[in-house]
Protein backbone atom coordinates (compact mmCIF):
# COMPACT_ATOMS: atom_id res chain seq x y z
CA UNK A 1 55.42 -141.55 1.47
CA UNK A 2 53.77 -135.38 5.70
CA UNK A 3 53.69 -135.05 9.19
CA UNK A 4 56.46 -135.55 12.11
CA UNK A 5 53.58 -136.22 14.47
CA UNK A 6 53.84 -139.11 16.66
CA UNK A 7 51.11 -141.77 16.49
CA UNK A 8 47.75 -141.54 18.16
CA UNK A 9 48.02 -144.40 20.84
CA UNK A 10 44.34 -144.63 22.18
CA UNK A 11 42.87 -147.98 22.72
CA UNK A 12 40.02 -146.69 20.69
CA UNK A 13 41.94 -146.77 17.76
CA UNK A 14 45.03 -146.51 16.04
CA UNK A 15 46.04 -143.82 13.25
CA UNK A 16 48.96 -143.50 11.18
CA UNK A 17 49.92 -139.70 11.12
CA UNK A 18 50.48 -139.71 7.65
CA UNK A 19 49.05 -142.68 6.04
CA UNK A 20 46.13 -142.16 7.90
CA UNK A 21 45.16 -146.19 8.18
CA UNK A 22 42.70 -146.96 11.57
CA UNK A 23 43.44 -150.21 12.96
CA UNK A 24 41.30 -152.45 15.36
CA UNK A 25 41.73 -151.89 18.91
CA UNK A 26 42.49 -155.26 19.53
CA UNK A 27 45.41 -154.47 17.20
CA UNK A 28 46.71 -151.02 18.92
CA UNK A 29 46.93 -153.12 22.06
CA UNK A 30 49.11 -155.58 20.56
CA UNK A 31 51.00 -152.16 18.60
CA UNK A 32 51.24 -150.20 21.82
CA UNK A 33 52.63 -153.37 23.82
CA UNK A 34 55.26 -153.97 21.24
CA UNK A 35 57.05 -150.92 19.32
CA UNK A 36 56.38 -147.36 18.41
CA UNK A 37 56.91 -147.69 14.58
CA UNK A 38 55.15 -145.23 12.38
CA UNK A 39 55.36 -144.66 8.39
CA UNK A 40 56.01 -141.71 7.07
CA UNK A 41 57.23 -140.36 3.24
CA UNK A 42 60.93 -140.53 2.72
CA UNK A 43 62.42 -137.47 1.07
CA UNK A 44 66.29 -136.52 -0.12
CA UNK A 45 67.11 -135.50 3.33
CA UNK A 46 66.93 -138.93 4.26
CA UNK A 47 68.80 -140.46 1.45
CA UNK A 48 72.09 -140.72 3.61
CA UNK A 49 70.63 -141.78 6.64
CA UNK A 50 68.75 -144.64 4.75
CA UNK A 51 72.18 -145.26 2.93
CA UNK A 52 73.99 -146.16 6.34
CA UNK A 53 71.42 -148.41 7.32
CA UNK A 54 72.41 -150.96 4.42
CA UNK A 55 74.15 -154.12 5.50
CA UNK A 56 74.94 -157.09 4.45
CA UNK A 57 72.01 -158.99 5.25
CA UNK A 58 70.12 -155.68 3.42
CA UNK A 59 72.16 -156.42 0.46
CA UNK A 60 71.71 -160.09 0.69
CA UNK A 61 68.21 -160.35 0.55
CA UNK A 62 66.76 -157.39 -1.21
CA UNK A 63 69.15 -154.78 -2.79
CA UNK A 64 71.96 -156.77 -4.54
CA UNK A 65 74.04 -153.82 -3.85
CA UNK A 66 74.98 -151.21 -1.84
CA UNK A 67 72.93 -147.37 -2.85
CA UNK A 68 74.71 -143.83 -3.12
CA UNK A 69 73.19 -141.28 -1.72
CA UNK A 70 72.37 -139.15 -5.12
CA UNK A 71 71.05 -142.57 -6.28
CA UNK A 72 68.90 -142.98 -3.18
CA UNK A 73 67.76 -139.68 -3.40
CA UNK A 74 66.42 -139.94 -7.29
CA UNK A 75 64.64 -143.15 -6.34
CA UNK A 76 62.87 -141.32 -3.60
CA UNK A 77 61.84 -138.82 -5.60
CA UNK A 78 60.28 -141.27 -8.01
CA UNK A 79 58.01 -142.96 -5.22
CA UNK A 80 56.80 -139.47 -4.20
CA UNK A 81 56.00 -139.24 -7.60
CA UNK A 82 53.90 -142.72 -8.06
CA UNK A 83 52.30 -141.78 -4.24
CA UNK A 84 50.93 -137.89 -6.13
CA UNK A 85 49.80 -140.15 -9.00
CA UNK A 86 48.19 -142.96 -6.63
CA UNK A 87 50.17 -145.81 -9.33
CA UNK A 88 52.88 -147.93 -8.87
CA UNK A 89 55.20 -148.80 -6.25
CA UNK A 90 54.99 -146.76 -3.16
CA UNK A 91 57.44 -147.01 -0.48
CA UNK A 92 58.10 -145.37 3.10
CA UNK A 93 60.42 -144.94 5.72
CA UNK A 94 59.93 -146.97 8.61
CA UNK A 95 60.58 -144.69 11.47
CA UNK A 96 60.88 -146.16 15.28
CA UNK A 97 61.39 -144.11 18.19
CA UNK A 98 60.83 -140.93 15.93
CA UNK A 99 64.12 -142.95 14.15
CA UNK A 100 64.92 -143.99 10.74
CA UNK A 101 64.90 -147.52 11.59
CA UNK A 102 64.11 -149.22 7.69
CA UNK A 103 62.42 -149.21 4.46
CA UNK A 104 58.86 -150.85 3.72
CA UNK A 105 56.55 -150.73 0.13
CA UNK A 106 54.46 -151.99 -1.81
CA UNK A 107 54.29 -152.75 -5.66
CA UNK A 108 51.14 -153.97 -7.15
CA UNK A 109 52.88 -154.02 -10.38
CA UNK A 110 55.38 -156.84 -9.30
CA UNK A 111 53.81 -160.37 -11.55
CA UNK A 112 56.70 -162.47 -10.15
CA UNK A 113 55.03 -165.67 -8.84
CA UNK A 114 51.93 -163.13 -8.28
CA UNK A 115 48.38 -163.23 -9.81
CA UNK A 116 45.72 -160.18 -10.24
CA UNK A 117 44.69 -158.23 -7.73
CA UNK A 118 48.16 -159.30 -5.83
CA UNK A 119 50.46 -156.36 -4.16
CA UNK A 120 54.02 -157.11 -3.35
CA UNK A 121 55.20 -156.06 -0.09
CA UNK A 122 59.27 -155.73 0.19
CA UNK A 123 60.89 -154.54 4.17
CA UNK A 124 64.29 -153.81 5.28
CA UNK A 125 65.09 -152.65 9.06
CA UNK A 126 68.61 -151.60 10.13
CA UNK A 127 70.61 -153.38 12.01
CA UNK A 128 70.37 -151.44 15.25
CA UNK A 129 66.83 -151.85 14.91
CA UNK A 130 66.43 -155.58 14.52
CA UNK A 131 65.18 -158.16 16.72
CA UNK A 132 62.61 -155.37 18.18
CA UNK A 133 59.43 -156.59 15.90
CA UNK A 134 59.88 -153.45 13.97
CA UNK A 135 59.21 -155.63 10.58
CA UNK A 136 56.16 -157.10 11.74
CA UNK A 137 54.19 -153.63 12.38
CA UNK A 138 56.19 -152.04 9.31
CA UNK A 139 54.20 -154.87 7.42
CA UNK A 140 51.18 -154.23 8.94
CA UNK A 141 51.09 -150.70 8.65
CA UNK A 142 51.78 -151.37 4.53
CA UNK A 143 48.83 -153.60 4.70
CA UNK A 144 46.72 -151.84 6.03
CA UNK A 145 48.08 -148.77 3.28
CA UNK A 146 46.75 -150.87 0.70
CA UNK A 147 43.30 -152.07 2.06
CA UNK A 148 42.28 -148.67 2.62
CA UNK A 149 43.97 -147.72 -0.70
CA UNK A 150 42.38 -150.28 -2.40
CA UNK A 151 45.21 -151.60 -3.95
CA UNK A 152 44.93 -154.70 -3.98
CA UNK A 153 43.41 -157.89 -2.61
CA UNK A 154 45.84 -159.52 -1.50
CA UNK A 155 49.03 -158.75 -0.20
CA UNK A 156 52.39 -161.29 -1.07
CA UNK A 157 55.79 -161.64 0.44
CA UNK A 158 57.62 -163.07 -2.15
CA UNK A 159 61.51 -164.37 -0.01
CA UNK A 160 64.61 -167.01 -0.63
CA UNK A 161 63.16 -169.91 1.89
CA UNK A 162 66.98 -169.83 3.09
CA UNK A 163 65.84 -166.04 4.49
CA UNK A 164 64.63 -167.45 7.57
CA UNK A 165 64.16 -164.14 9.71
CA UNK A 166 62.02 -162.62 6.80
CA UNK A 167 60.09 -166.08 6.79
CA UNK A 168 59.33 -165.35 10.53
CA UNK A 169 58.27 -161.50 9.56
CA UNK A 170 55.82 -162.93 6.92
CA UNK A 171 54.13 -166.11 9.66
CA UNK A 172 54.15 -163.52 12.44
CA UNK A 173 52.45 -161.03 10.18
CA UNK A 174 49.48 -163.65 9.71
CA UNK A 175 51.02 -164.20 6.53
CA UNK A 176 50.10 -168.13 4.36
CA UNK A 177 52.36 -170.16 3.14
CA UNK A 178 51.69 -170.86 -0.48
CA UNK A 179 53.93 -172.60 -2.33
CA UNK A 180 57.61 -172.33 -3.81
CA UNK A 181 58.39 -171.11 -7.50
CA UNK A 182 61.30 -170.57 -9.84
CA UNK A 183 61.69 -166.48 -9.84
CA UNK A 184 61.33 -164.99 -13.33
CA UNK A 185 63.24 -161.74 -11.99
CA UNK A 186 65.70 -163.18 -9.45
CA UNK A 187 68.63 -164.76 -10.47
CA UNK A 188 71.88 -166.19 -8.68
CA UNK A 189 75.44 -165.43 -10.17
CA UNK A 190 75.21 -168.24 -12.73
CA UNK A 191 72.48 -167.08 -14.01
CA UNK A 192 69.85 -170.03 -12.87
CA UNK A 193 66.61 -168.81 -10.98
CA UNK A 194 65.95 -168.53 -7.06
CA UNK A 195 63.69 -170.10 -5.58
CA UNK A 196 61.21 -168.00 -3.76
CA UNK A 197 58.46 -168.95 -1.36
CA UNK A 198 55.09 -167.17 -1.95
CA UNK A 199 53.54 -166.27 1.63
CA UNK A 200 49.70 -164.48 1.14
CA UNK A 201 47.33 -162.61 3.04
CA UNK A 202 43.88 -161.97 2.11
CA UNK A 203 42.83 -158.10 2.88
């Protein structure tokens, strides 16, 4: 998940620099009017700046705990490695402003709630970062990573219902709502399943 380029910005037609996903231009306006947030492969120099972007709310909601940077920096080695071997989760920086601003990827792997053909799509943003719609094209951009990947069909946002800023990430991100489900994976502290709501969206 290499270049430092910035992002092409033409209204003819938006490019990643390193993913390398074109977009509609009716989508680059909407890109162009709101953020500059690009994707790009996360690597062990970024392990501590990724580390100090962790919060509460990141632990909350996706972690469950608070990363080290050695720890950080193993993990990211093992996406590079599923991204070389095209399997597997595959996750990127989310950079804003030429800015580690957060964390996006996608697992088609993840059965939780999730039929065939189904790719998981997980997002953290720091918190200096928040608030600026940096989610919403983070999730777009990983979309559009796994249409042109071919992936998957469809990709799922799998979040606690009581996570209501990640609910508005998923609606604003043309996201449907599906249904709720007992979690097979997520558990609270005495040990009883979460309840996660299933949000889809057909690629």
């Amino acid at each position: 998940m290499p270049t430092s380029g910035r992002a092409d910005q033409s209204t003819a037609g938006f490019t990643n620099p390193w993913v390398g996903v074109p977009l509609a231009p009716s989508s680059c306006a909407a890109y162009r009017a709101a953020v500059t947030v690009e994707l790009r492969p996360l690597n062990r120099a970024d392990a501590a700046e990724h580390c100090a972007g962790e919060d509460e709310q990141t632990v909350r909601w996706l972690t469950g705990g608070y990363g080290t940077v050695e720890g950080t920096a193993a993990y990211f080695d093992w996406l590079a490695r599923n991204q070389e071997a095209g399997q597997g989760k595959r996750g990127f920086g989310v950079w804003l402003d030429g800015r580690l601003a957060g964390y996006v990827d996608c697992d088609p792997d993840n059965r939780d709630g999730l039929e065939a053909g189904d790719v998981n799509v997980s997002y953290a943003v720091h918190p200096w970062a928040r608030g600026r719609g940096v989610a919403v094209e983070a999730v777009r951009l990983i979309c559009a990573f796994v249409e042109v990947n071919h992936i998957g069909m469809r990709a799922a946002i799998r979040v606690d219902p009581e996570n209501k800023a990640s609910v508005r990430v998923a609606r604003k991100s043309g996201f449907t709502y599906v249904r709720d489900f007992a979690s097979t994976t997520d558990r609270h502290d005495d040990g009883t399943p979460v309840t996660l709501s299933l949000y889809l969206l057909n690629l």
